[in-house]
C-alpha atoms as a PDB file:
ATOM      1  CA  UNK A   1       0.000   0.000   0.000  1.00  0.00           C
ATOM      2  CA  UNK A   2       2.813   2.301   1.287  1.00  0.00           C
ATOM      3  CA  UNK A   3       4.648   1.481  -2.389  1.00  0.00           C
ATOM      4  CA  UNK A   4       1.556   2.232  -4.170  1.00  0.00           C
ATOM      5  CA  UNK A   5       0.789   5.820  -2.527  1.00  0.00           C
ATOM      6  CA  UNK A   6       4.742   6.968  -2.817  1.00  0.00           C
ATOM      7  CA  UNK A   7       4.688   5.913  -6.725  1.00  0.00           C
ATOM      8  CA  UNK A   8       1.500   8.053  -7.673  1.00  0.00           C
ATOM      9  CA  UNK A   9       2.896  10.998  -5.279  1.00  0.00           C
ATOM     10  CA  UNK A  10       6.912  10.560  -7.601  1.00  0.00           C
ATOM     11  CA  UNK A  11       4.807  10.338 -10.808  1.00  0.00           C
ATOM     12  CA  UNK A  12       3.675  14.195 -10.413  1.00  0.00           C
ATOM     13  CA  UNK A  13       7.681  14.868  -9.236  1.00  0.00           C
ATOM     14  CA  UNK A  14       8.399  13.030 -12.348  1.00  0.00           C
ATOM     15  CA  UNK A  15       6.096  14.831 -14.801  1.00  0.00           C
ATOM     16  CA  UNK A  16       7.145  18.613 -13.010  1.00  0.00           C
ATOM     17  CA  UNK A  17      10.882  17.185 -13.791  1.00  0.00           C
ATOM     18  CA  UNK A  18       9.773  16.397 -17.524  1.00  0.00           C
ATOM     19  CA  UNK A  19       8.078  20.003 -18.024  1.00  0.00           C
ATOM     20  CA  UNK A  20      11.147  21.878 -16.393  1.00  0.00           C
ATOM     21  CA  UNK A  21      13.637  19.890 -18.549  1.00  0.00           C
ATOM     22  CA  UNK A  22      11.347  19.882 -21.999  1.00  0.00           C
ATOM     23  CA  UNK A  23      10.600  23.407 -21.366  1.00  0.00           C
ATOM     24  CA  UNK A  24      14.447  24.757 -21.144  1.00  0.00           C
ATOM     25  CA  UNK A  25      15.369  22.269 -24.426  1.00  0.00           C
ATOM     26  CA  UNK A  26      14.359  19.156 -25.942  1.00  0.00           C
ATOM     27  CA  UNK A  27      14.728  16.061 -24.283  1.00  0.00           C
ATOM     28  CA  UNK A  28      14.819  12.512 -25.461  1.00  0.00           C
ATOM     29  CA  UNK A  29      14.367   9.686 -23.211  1.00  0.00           C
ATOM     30  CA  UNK A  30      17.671   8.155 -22.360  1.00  0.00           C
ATOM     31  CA  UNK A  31      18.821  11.290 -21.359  1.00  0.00           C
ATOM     32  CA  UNK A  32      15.413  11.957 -19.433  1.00  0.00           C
ATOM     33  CA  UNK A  33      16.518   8.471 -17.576  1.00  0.00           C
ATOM     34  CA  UNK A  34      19.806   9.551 -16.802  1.00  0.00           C
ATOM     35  CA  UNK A  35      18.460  13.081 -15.580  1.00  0.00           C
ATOM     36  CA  UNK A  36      16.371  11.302 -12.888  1.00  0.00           C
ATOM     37  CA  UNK A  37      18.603   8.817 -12.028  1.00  0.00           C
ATOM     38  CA  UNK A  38      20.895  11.689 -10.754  1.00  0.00           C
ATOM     39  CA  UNK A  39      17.550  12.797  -8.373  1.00  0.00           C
ATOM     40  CA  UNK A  40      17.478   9.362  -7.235  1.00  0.00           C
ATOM     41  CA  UNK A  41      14.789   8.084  -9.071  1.00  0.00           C
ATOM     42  CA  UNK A  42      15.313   4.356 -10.457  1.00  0.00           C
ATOM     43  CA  UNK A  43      12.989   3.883 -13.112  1.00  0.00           C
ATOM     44  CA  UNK A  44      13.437   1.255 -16.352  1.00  0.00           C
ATOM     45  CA  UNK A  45      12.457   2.869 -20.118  1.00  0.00           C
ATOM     46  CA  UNK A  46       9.440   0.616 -19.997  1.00  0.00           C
ATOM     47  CA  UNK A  47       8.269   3.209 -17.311  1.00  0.00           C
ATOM     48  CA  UNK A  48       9.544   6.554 -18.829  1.00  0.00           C
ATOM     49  CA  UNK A  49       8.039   6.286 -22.143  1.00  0.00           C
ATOM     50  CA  UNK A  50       4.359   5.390 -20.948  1.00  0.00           C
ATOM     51  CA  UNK A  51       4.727   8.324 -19.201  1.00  0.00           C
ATOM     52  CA  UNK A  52       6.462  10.486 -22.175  1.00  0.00           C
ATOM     53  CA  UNK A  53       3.237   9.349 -24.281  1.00  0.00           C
ATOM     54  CA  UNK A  54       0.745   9.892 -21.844  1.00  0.00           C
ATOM     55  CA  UNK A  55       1.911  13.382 -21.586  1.00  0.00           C
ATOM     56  CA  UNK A  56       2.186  14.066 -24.933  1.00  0.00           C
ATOM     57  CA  UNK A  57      -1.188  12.529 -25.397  1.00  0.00           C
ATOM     58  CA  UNK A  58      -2.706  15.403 -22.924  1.00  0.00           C
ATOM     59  CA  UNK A  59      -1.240  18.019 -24.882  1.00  0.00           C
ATOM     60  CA  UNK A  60       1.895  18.921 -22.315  1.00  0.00           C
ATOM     61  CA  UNK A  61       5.111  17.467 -24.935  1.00  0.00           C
ATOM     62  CA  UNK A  62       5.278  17.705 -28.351  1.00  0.00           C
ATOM     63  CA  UNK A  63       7.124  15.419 -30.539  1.00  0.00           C
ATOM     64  CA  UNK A  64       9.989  15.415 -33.168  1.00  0.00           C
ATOM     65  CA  UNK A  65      11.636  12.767 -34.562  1.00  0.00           C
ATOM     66  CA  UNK A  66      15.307  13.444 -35.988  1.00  0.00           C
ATOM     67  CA  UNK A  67      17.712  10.721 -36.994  1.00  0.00           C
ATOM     68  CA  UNK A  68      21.059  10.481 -34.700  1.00  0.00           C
ATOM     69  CA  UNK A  69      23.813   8.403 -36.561  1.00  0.00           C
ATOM     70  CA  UNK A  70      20.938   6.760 -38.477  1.00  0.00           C
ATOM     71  CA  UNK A  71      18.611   6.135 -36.051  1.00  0.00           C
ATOM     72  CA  UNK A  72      15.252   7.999 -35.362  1.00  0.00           C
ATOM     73  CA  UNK A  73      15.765   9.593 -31.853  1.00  0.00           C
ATOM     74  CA  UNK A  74      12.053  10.815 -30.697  1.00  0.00           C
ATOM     75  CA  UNK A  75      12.850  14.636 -28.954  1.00  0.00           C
ATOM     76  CA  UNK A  76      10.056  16.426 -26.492  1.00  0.00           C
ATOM     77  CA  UNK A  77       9.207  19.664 -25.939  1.00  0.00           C
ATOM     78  CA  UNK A  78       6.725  21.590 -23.491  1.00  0.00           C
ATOM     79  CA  UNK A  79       3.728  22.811 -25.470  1.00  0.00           C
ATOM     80  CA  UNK A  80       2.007  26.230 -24.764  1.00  0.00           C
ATOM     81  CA  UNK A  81      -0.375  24.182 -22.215  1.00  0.00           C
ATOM     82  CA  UNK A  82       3.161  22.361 -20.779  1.00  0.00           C
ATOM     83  CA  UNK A  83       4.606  25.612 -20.022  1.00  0.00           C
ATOM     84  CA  UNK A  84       1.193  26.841 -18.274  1.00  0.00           C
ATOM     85  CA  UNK A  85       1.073  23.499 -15.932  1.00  0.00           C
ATOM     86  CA  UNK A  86       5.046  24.012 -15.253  1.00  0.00           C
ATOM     87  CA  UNK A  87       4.180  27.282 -13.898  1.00  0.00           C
ATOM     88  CA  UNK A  88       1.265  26.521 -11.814  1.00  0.00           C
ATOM     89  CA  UNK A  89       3.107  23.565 -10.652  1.00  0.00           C
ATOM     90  CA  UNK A  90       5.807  25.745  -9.540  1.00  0.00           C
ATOM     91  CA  UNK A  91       3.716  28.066  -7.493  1.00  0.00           C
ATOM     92  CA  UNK A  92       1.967  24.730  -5.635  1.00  0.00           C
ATOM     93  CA  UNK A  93       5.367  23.453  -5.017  1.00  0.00           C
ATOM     94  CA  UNK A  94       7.007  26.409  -4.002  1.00  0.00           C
ATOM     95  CA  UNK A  95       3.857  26.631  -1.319  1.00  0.00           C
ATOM     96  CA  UNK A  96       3.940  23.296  -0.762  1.00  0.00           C
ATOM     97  CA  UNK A  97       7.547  23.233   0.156  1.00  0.00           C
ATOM     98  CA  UNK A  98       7.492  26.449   2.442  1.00  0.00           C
ATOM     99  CA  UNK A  99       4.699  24.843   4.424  1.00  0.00           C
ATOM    100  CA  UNK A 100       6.407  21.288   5.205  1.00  0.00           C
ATOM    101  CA  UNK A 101      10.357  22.555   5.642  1.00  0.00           C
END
C-alpha cells in the first residue's frame, strides 16, 4: 500500500521534472533516464516512455523525430499548455515546500 501511494505521489515529481527539462530544451528519453537517475529516481524505459506518451497525449510534450547516426531519436518539448502546468506547478510546489520545511 505504502509502495503504491509513494509511486502516484513521484509520478507528479516526475512529470514537473519532464516540463522543467522539456521546457528549457528538448529532451529525449535516455537522457530523461539519466536526468532522474541523478535525483534518485530508479525507473526502467518501460516506465519513462508510458509516461512520455501519456503526456504528450494530454497536450503537455510535443514530438519530433530526428535521426542520430541513423537512427530515429524521438525529442520532447513543453507545449504552450506544458509551459502553463510548469508554472502553476511551480507556485503549488514552491507553497507546498514552504509549508512542510
Amino acid at each position: 500500500m505504502e509502495g503504491k501511494v509513494l509511486r502516484k505521489l513521484f509520478l507528479g515529481f516526475i512529470q514537473i521534472h519532464i516540463l522543467h527539462h522539456a521546457n528549457e530544451h528538448p529532451i529525449f528519453g535516455l537522457w530523461m533516464l539519466d536526468e532522474l537517475k541523478e535525483h534518485g529516481y530508479e525507473m526502467s524505459a518501460g516506465t519513462l516512455y508510458p509516461i512520455l506518451h501519456s503526456m504528450e497525449a494530454e497536450g503537455l510534450l510535443i514530438k519530433e523525430e530526428r535521426n542520430v547516426e541513423g537512427k530515429i531519436r524521438k525529442y520532447y518539448t513543453t507545449t504552450i499548455k506544458g509551459n502553463a502546468v510548469l508554472i502553476e506547478a511551480r507556485k503549488k510546489a514552491y507553497e507546498l515546500f514552504k509549508e512542510i520545511k
